[in-house]
PDB file of N, CA and C in Angstrom:
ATOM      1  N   UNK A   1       0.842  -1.188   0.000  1.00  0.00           N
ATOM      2  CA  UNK A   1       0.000   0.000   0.000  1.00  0.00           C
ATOM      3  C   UNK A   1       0.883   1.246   0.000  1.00  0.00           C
ATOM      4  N   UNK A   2       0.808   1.791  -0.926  1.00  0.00           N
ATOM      5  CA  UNK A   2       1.639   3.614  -0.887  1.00  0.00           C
ATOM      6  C   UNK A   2       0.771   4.536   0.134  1.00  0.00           C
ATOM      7  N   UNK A   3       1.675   5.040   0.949  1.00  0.00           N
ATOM      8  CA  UNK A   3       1.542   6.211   1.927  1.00  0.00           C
ATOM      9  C   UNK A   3       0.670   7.196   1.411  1.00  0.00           C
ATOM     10  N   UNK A   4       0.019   7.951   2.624  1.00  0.00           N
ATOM     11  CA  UNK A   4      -0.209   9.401   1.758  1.00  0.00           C
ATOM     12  C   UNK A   4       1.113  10.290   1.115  1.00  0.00           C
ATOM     13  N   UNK A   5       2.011   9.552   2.453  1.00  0.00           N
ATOM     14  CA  UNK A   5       3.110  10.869   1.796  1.00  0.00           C
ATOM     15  C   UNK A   5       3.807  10.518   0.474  1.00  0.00           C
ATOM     16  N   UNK A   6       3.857   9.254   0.378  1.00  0.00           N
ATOM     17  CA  UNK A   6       4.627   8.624  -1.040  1.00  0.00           C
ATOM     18  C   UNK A   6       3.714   9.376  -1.815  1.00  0.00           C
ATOM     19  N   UNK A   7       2.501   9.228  -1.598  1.00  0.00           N
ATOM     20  CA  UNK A   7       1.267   9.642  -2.726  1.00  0.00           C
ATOM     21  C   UNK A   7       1.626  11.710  -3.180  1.00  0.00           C
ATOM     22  N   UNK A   8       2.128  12.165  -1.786  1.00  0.00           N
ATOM     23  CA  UNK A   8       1.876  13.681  -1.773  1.00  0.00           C
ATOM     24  C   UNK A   8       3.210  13.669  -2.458  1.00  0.00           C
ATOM     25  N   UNK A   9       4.553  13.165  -2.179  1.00  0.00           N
ATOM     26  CA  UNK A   9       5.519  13.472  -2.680  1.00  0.00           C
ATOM     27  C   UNK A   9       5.525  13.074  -4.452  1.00  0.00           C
ATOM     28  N   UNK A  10       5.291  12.388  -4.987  1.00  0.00           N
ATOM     29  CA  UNK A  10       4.792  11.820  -5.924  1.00  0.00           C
ATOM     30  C   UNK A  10       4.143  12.824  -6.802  1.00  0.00           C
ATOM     31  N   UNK A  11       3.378  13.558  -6.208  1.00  0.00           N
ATOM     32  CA  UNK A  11       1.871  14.489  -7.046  1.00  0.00           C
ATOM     33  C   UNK A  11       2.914  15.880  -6.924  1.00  0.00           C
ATOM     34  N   UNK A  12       3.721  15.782  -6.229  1.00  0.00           N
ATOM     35  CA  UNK A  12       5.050  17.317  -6.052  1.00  0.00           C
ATOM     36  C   UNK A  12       5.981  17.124  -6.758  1.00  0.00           C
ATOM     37  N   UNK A  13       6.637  15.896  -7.434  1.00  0.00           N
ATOM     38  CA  UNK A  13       7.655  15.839  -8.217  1.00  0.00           C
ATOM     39  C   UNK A  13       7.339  15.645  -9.397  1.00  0.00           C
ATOM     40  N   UNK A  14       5.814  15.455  -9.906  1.00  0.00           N
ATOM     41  CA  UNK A  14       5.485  15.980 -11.053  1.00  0.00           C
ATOM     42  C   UNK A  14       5.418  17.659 -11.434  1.00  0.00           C
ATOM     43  N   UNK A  15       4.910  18.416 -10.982  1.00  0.00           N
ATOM     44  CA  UNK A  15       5.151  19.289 -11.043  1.00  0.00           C
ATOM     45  C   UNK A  15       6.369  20.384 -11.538  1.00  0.00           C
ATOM     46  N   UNK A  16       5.936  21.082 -11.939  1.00  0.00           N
ATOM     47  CA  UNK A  16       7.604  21.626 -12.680  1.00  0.00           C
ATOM     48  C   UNK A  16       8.235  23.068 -11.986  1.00  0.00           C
ATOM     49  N   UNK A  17       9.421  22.636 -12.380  1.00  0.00           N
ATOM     50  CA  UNK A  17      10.007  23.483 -11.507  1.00  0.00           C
ATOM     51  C   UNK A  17       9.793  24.738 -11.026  1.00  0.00           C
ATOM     52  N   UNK A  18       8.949  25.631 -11.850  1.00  0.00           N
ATOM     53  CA  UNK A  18       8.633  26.852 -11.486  1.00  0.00           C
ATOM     54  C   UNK A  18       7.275  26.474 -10.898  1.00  0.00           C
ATOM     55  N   UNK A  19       6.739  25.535 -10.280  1.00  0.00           N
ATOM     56  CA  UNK A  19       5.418  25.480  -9.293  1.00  0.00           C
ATOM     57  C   UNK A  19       5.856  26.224  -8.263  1.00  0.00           C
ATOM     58  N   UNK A  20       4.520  27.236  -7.651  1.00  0.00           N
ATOM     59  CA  UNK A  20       4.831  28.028  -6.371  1.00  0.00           C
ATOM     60  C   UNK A  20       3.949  27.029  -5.476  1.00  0.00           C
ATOM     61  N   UNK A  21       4.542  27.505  -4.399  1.00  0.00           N
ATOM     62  CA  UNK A  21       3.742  27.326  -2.806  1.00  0.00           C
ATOM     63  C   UNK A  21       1.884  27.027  -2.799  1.00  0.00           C
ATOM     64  N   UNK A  22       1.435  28.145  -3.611  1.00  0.00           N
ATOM     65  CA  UNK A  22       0.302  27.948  -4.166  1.00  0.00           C
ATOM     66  C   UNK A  22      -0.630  26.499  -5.275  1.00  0.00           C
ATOM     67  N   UNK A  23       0.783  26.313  -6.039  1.00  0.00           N
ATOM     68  CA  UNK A  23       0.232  25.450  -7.255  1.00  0.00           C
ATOM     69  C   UNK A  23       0.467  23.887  -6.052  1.00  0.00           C
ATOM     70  N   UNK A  24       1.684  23.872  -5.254  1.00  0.00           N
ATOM     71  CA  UNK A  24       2.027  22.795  -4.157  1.00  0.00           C
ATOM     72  C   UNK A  24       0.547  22.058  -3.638  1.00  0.00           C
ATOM     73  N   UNK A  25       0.071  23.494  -2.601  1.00  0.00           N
ATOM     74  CA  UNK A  25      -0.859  23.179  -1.674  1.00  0.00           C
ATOM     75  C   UNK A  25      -2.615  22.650  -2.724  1.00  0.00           C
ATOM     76  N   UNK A  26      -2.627  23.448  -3.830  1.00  0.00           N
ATOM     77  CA  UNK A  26      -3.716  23.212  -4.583  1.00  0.00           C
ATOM     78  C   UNK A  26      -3.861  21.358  -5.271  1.00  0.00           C
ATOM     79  N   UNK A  27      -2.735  21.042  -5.483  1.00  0.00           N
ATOM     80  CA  UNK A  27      -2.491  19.535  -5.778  1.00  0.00           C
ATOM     81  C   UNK A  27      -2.772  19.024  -4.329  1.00  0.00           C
ATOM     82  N   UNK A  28      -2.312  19.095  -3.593  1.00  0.00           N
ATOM     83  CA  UNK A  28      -2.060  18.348  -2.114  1.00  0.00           C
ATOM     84  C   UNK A  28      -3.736  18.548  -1.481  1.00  0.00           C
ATOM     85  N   UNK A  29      -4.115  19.482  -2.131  1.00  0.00           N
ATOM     86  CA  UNK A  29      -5.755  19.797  -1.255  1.00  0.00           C
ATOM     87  C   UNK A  29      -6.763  18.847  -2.450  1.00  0.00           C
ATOM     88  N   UNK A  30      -6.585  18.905  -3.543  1.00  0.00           N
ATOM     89  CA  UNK A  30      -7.276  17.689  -4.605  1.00  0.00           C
ATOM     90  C   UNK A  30      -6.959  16.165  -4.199  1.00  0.00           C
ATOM     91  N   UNK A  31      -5.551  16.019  -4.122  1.00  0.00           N
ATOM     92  CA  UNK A  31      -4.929  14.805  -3.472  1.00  0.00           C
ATOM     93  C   UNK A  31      -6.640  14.357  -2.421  1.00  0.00           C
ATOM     94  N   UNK A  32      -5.808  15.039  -1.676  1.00  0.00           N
ATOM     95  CA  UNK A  32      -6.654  14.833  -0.077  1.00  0.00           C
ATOM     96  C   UNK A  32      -8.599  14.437  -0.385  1.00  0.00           C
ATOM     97  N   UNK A  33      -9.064  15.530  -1.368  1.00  0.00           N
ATOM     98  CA  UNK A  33     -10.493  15.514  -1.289  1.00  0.00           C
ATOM     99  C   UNK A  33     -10.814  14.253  -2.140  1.00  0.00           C
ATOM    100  N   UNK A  34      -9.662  13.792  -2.923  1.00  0.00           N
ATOM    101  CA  UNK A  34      -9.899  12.381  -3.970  1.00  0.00           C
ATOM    102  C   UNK A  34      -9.774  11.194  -3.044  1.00  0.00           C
ATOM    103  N   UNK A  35      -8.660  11.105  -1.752  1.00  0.00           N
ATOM    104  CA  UNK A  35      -8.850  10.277  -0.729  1.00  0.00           C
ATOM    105  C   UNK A  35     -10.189   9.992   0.215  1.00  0.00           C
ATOM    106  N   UNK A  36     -10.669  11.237   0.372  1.00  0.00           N
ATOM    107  CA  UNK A  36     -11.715  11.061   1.754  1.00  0.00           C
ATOM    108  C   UNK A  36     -12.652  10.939   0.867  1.00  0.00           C
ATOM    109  N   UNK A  37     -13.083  10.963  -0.398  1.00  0.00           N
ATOM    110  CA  UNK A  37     -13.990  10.545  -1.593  1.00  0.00           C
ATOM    111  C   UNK A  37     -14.104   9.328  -2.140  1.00  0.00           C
ATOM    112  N   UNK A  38     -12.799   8.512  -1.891  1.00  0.00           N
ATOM    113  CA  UNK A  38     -12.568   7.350  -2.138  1.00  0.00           C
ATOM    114  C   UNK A  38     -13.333   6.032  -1.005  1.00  0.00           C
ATOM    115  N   UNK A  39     -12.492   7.121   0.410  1.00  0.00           N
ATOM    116  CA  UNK A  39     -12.993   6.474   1.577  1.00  0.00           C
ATOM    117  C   UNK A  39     -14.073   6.563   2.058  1.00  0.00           C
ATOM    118  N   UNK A  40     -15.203   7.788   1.489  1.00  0.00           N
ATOM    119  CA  UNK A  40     -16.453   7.703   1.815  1.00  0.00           C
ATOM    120  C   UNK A  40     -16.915   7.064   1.055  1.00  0.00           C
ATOM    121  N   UNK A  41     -16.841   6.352  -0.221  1.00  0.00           N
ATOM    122  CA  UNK A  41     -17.410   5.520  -1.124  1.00  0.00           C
ATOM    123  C   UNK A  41     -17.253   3.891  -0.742  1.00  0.00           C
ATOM    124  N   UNK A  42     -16.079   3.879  -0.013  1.00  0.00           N
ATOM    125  CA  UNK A  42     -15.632   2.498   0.875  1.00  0.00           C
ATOM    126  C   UNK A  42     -16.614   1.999   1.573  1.00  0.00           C
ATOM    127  N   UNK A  43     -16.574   3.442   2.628  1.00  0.00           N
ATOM    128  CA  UNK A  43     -17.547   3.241   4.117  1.00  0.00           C
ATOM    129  C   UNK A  43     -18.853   3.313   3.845  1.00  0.00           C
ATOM    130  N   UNK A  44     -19.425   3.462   2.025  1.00  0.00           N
ATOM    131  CA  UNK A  44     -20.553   3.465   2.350  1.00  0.00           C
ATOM    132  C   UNK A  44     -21.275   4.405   2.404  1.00  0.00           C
ATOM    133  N   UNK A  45     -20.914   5.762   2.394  1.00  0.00           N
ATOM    134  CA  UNK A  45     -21.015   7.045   2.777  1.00  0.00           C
ATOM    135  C   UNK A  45     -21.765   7.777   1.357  1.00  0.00           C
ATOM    136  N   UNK A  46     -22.670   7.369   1.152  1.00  0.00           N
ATOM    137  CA  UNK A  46     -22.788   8.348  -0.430  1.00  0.00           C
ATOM    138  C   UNK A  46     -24.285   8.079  -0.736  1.00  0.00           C
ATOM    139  N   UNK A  47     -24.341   9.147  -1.577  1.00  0.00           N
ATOM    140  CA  UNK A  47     -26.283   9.051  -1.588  1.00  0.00           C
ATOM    141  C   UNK A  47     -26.517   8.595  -3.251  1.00  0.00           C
ATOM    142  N   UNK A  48     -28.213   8.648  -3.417  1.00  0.00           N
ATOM    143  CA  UNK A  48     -28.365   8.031  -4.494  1.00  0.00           C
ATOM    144  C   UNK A  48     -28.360   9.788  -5.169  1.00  0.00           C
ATOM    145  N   UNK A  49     -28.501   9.045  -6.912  1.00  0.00           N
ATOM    146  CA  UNK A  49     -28.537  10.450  -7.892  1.00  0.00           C
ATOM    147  C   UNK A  49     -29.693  11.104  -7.487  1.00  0.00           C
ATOM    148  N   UNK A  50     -31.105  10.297  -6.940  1.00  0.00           N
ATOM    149  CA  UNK A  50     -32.301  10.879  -6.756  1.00  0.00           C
ATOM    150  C   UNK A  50     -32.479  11.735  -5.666  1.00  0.00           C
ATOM    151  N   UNK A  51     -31.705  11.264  -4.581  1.00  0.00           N
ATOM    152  CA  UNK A  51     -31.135  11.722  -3.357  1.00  0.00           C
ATOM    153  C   UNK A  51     -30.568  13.152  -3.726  1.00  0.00           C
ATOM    154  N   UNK A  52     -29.149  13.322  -4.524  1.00  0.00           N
ATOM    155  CA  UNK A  52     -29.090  14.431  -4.917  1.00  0.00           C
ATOM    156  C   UNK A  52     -29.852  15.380  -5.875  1.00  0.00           C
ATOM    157  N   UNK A  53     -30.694  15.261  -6.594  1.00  0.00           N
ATOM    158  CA  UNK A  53     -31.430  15.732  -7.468  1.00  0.00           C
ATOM    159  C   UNK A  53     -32.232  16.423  -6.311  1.00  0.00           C
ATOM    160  N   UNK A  54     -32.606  15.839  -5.783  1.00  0.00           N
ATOM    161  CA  UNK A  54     -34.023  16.603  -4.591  1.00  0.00           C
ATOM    162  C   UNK A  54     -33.018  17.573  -3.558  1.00  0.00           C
ATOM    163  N   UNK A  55     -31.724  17.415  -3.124  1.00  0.00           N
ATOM    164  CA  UNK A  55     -31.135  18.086  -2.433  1.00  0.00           C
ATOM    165  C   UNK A  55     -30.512  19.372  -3.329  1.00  0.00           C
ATOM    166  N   UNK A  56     -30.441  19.419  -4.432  1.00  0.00           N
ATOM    167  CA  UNK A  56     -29.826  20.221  -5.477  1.00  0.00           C
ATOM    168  C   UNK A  56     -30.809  21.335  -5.635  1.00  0.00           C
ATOM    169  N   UNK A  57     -32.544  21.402  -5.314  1.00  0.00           N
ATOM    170  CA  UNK A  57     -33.174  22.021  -5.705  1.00  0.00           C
ATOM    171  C   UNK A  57     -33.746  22.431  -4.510  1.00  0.00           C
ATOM    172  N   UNK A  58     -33.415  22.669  -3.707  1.00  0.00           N
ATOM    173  CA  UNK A  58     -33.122  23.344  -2.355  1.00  0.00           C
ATOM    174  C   UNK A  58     -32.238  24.548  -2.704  1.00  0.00           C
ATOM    175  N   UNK A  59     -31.240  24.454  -3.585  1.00  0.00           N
ATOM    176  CA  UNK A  59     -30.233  24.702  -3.594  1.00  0.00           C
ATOM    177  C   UNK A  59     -30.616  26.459  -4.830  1.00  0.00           C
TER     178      UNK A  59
END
């Protein structure tokens, strides 16, 4: 199993050399929301399309 950090270092050494601090944290914050998206789909955690359709129009 690869680490988060193997995973974060990994998604940073693609990046090219003139990436700022900014372009860093914006990969590392997608990283992250594609993990806990992954893991709420694991645990089960997720609604139906109809589910969202009716919550969308609230909206």
């Amino acid at each position: 199993m690869i680490t988060i950090k193997k995973k974060a270092l990994d998604v940073i050494s693609k990046l090219p050399d003139s990436a700022s601090i900014d372009d860093i944290m914006y990969q590392l914050y997608v990283l992250d929301k594609i993990r806990k998206g992954q893991e709420a789909v694991k645990d089960g955690k997720t609604i139906s399309i109809e589910e969202l359709k009716k919550e969308m129009k609230s909206w």
